[in-house]
Protein backbone atom coordinates (compact mmCIF):
# COMPACT_ATOMS: atom_id res chain seq x y z
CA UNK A 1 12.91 -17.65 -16.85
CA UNK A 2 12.11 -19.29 -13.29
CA UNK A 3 13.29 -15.95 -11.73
CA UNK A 4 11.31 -13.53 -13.82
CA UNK A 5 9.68 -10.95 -11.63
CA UNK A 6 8.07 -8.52 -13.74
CA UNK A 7 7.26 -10.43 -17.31
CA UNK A 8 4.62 -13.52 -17.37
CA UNK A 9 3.13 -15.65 -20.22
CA UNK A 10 2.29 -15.39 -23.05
CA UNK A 11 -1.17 -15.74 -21.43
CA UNK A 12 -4.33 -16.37 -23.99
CA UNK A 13 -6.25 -12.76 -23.90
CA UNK A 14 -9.97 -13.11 -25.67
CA UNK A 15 -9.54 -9.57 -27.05
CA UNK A 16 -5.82 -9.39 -27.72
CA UNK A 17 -4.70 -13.17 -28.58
CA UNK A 18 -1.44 -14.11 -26.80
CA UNK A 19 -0.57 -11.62 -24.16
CA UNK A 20 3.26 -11.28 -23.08
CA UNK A 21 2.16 -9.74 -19.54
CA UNK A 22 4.28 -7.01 -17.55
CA UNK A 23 3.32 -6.31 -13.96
CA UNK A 24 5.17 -3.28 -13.02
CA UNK A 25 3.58 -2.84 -9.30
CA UNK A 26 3.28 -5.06 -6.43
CA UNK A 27 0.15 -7.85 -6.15
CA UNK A 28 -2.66 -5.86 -5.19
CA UNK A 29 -1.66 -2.88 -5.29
CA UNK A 30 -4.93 -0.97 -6.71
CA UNK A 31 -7.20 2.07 -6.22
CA UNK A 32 -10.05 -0.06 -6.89
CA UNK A 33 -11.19 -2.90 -4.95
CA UNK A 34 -13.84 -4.44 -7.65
CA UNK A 35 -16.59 -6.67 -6.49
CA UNK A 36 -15.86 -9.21 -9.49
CA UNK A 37 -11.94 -9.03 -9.18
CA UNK A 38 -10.68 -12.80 -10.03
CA UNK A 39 -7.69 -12.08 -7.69
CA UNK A 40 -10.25 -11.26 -4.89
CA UNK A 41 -10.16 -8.09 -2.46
CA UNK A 42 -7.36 -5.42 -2.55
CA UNK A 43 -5.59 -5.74 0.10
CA UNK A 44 -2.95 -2.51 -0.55
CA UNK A 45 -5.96 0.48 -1.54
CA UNK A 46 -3.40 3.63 -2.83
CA UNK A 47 -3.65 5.95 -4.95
CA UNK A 48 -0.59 7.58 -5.36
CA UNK A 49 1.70 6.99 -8.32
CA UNK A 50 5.14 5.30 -7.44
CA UNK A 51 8.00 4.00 -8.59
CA UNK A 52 7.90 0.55 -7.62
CA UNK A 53 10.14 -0.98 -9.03
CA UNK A 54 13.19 0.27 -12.04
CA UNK A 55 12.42 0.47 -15.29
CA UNK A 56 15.51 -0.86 -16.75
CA UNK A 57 14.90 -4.27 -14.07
CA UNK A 58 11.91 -4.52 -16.01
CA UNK A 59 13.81 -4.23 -19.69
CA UNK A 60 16.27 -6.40 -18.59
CA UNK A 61 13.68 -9.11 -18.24
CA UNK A 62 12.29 -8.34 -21.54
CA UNK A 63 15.44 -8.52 -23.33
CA UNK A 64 16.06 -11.88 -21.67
CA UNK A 65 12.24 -13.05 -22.83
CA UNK A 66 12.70 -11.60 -26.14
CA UNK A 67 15.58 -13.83 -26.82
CA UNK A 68 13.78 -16.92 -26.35
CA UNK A 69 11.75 -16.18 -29.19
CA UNK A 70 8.02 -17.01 -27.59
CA UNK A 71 5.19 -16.07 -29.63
CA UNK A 72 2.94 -13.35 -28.96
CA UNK A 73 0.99 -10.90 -30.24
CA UNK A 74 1.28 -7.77 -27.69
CA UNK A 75 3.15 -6.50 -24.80
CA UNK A 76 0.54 -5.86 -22.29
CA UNK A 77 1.25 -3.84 -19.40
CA UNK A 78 -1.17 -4.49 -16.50
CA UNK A 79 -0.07 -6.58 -13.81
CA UNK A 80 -1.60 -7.77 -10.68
CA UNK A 81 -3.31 -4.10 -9.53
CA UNK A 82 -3.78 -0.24 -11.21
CA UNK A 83 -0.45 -0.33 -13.43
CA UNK A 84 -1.32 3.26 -14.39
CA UNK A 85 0.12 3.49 -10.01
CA UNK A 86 3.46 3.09 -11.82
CA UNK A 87 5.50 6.11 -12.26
CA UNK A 88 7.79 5.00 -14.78
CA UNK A 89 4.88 3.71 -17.21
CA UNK A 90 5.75 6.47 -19.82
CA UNK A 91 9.43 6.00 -20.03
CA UNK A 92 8.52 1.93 -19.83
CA UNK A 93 6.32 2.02 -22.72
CA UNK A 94 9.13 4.05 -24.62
CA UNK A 95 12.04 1.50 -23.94
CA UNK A 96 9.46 -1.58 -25.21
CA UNK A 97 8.90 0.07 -27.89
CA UNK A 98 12.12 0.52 -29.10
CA UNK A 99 13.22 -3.31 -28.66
CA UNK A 100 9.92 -4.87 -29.58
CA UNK A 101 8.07 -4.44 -32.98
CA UNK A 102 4.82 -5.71 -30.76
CA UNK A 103 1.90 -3.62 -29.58
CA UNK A 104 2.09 -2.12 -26.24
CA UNK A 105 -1.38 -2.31 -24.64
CA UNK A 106 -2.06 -0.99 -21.25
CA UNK A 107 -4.92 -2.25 -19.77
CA UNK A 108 -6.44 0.26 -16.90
CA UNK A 109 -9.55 0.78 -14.60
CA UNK A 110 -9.42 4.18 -15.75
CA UNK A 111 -9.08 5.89 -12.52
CA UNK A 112 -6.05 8.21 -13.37
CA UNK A 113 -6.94 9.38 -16.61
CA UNK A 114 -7.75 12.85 -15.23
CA UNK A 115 -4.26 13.37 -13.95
CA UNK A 116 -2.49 14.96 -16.96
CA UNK A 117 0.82 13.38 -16.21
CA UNK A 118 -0.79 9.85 -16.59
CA UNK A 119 -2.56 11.28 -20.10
CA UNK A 120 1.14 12.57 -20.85
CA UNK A 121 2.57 9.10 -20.00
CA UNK A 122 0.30 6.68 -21.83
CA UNK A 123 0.46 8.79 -25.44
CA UNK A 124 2.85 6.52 -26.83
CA UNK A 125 1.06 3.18 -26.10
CA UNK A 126 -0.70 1.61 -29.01
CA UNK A 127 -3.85 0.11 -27.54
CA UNK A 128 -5.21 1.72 -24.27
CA UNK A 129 -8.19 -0.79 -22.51
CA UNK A 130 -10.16 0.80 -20.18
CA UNK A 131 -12.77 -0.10 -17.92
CA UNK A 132 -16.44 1.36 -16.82
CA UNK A 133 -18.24 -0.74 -14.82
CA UNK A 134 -20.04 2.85 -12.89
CA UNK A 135 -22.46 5.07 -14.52
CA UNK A 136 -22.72 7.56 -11.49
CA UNK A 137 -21.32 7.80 -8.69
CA UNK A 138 -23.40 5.07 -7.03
CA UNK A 139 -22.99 2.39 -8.84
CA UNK A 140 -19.23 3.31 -8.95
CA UNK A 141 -19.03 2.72 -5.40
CA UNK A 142 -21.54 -0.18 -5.28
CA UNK A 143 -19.19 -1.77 -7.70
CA UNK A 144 -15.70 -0.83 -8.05
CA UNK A 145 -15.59 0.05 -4.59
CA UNK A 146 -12.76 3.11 -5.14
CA UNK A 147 -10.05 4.71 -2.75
CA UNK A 148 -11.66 7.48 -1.38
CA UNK A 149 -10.09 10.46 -3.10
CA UNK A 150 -11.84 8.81 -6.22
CA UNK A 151 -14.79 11.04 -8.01
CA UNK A 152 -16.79 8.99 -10.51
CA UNK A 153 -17.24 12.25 -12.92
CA UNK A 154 -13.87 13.43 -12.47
CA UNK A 155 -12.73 9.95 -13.98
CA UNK A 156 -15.16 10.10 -16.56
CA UNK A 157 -14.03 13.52 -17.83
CA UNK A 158 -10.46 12.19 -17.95
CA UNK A 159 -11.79 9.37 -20.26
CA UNK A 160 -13.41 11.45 -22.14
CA UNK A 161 -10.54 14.03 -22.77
CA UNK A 162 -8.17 11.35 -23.07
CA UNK A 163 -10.27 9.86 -25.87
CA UNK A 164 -9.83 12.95 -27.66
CA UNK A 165 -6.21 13.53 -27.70
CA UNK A 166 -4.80 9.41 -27.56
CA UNK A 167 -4.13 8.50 -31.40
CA UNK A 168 -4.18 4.84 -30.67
CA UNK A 169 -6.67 2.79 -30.11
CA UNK A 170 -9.33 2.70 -27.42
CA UNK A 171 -11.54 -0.27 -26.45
CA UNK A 172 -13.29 0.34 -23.62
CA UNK A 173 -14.60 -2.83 -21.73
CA UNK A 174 -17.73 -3.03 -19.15
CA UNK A 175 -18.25 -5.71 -16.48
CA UNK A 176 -21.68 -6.92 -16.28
CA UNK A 177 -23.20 -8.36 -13.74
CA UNK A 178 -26.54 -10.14 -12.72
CA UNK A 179 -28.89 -8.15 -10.82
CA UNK A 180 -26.31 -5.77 -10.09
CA UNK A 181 -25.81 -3.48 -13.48
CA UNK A 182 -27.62 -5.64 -16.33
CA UNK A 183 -31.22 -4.03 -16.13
CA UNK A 184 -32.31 -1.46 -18.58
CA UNK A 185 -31.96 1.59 -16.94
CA UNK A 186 -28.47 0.51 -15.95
CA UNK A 187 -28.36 -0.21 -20.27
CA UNK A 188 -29.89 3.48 -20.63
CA UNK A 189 -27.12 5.11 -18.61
CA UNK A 190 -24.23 3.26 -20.64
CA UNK A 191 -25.60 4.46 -23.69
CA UNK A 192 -25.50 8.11 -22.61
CA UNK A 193 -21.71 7.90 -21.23
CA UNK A 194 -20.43 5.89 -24.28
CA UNK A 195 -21.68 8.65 -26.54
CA UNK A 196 -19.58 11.47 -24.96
CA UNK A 197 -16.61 8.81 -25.50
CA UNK A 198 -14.13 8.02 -28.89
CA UNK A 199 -13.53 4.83 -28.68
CA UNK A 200 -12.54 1.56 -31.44
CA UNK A 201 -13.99 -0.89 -29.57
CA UNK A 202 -16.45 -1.89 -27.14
CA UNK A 203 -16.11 -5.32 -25.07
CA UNK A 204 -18.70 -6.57 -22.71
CA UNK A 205 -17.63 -9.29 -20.27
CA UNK A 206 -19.27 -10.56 -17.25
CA UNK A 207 -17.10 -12.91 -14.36
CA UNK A 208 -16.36 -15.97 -15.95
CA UNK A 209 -14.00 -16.89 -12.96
CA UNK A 210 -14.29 -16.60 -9.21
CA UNK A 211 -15.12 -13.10 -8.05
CA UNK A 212 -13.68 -11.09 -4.68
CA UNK A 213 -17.42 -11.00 -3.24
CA UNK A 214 -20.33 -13.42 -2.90
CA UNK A 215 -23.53 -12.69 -4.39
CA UNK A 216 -21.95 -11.70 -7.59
CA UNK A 217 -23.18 -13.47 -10.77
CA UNK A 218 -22.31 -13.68 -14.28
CA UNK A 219 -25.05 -12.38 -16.68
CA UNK A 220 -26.65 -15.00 -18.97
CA UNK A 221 -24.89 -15.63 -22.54
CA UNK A 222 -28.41 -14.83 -23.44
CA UNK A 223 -28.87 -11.91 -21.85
CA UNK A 224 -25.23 -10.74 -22.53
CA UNK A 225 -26.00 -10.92 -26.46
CA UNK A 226 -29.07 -8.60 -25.97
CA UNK A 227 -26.76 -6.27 -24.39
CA UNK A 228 -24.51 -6.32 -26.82
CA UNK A 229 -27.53 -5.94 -29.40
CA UNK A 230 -28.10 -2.62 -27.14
CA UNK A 231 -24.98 -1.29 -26.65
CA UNK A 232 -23.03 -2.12 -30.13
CA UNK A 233 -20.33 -3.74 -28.43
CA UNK A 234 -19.37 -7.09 -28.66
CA UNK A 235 -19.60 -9.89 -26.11
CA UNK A 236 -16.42 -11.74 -24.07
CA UNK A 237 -18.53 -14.31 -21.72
CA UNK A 238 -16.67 -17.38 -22.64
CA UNK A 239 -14.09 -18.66 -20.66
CA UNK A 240 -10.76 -18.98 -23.30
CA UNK A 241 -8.60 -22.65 -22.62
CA UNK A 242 -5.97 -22.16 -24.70
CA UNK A 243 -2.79 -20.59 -25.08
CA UNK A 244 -0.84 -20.32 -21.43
CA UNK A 245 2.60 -20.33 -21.87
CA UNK A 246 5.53 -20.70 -19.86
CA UNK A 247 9.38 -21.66 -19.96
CA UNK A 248 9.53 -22.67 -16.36
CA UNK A 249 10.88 -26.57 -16.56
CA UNK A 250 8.92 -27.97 -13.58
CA UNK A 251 5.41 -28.04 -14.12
CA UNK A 252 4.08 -27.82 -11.03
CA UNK A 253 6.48 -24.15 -10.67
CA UNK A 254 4.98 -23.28 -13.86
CA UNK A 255 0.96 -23.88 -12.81
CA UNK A 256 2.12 -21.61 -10.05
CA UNK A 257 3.95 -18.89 -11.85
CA UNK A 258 0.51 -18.40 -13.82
CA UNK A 259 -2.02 -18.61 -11.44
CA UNK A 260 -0.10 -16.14 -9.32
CA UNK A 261 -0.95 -13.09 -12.03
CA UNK A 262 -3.75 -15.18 -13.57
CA UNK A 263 -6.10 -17.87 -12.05
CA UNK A 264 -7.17 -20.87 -14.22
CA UNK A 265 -10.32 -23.55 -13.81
CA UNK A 266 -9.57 -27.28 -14.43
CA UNK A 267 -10.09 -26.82 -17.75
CA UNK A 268 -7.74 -24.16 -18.67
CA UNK A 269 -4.77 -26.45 -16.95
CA UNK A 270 -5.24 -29.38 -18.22
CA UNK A 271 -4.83 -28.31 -21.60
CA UNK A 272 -2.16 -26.39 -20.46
CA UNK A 273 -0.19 -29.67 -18.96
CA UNK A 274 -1.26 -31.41 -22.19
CA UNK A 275 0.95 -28.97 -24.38
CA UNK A 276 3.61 -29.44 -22.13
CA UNK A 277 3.30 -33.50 -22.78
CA UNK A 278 3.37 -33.68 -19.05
CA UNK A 279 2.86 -36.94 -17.52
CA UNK A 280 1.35 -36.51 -14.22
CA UNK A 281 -1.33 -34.36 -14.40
CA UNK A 282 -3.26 -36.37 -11.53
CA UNK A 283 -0.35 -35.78 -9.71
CA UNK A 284 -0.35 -32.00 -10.56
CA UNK A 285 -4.07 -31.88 -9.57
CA UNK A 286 -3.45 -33.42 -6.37
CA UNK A 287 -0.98 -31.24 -5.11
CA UNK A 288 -2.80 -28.24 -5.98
CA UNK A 289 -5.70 -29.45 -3.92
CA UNK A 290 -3.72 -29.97 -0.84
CA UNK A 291 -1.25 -26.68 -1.21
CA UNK A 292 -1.83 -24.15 1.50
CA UNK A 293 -1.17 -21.39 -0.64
CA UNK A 294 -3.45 -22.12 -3.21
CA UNK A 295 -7.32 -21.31 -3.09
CA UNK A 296 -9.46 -24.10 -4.94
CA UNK A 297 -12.61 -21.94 -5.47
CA UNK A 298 -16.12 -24.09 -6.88
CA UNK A 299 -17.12 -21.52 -9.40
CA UNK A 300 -20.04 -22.21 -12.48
CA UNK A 301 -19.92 -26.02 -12.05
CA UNK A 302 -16.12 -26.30 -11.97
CA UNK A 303 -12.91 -25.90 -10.32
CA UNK A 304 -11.20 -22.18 -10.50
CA UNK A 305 -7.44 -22.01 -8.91
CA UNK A 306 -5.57 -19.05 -7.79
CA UNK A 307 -2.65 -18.08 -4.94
CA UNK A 308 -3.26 -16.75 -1.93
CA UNK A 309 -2.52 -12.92 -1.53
């Protein structure tokens, strides 16, 4: 498992429970460079759809995770960027599917829903999560901050239509932020958008970890309930501690292997060394603190780490 490329986790999800993660593009690879993105700013902005890596390199991993027989609850495609940027997602989601009883999720910002090869590819996946954080095209570039080629309405209309053909499920998730989206017009707008949209379910988060800019804040729990209230959806604020995973021997290589696809506060690794009955977690601390490619961010009162991109 130490030379897994593709497959992470199981990683604790707080809408899909324990996530067996599959990152089939490079780190950072996105269309999108977010304002709240926990991995910070994207530092490779395409938006053309490549094969990045094989499919069956990716299987082959699977198969050898598979065997181990780590619980899980879904196969999550997503990865470290836009996984949608993936050529081979279609025929990937075909091959899981055939050795893995699991749900295939694909979690997405959304931006390539339009393109009917993308609508074409994701058809077989089970759970489909996308993201609007825009209303118009404004706020879509206020807050997602898209390649250029990117038209907020165009995206929308792929949503839409995608909605109406995909016979999965759909939960759509928004990003809230303070002073940013979370005022009632902003509420107004969301309301209007989510009713031209079929969807199962609606999650509303808000950064709980470190975001790529300054000057972006997460929205009261408070506040985030009254939204919820508004919107009918259902509210992800709080942080989830529980749950990472990994079959990496050294524990200092496996704090690492996580935090490269998924950055974790204090919290979240101590409890992590704990299940691993590891004896040193001082030790562990320390040399996170003092690692040059590790970013110690001071985030809500307590200690968020992630590698450098």
């Amino acid at each position: 498992m130490n030379d897994m490329k593709y497959i992470y986790g199981p990683i604790p999800s707080r809408r899909l429970g324990l996530s067996l993660g599959i990152s089939p593009i490079p780190k950072k690879y996105c269309n999108y460079s977010c304002i709240y993105c926990q991995l910070g700013r994207t530092n490779h902005m395409v938006n053309k759809r490549e094969m990045f890596y094989s499919v069956d390199e990716i299987i082959s991993e699977l198969v050898i995770t598979l065997s181990n027989n780590i619980k899980f609850d879904v196969v999550s495609i997503v990865g470290s960027g836009e996984p949608t940027l993936y050529k081979g997602i279609g025929e990937l989601i075909n091959k899981i599917k055939k050795i893995c009883n699991k749900p295939v999720v694909v979690i997405t910002n959304g931006a390539l829903l339009d393109d009917k090869q993308v609508q074409e590819d994701l058809l077989n996946c089970d759970i489909i999560l996308p993201t609007i954080d825009a209303y118009d095209e404004n706020s879509f570039r206020l807050i997602n901050r898209p390649h250029k080629k990117l038209v907020f309405q165009n995206i929308i209309n792929g949503i839409i239509e995608f909605s109406n053909i995909f016979k999965g499920e759909i939960w759509l998730e928004i990003m809230f932020m303070e002073n940013i989206n979370d005022d009632q017009i902003s509420l107004e707008e969301y309301k209007k958008l989510l009713k031209k949209i079929k969807y199962d379910k609606l999650y509303l988060n808000t950064p709980i970890r470190p975001p790529a800019e300054k000057g972006v804040n997460p929205v009261s729990h408070e506040k985030m309930e009254e939204i919820a209230k508004y919107l009918k959806g259902i509210p992800i604020d709080l942080p989830n501690s529980i749950g990472f995973h990994s079959e990496i021997k050294d524990d200092y290589l496996a704090v690492l292997r996580i935090i490269q696809r998924h950055p974790m506060n204090q919290f979240e690794l101590e409890s992590f060394l704990k299940t691993r009955k590891c004896i040193r977690i001082d030790n562990i601390f320390e040399q996170l603190n003092i690692d040059k490619n590790i970013e110690v961010i001071e985030y809500k009162e307590y200690k968020t780490y992630r590698l450098k991109i």
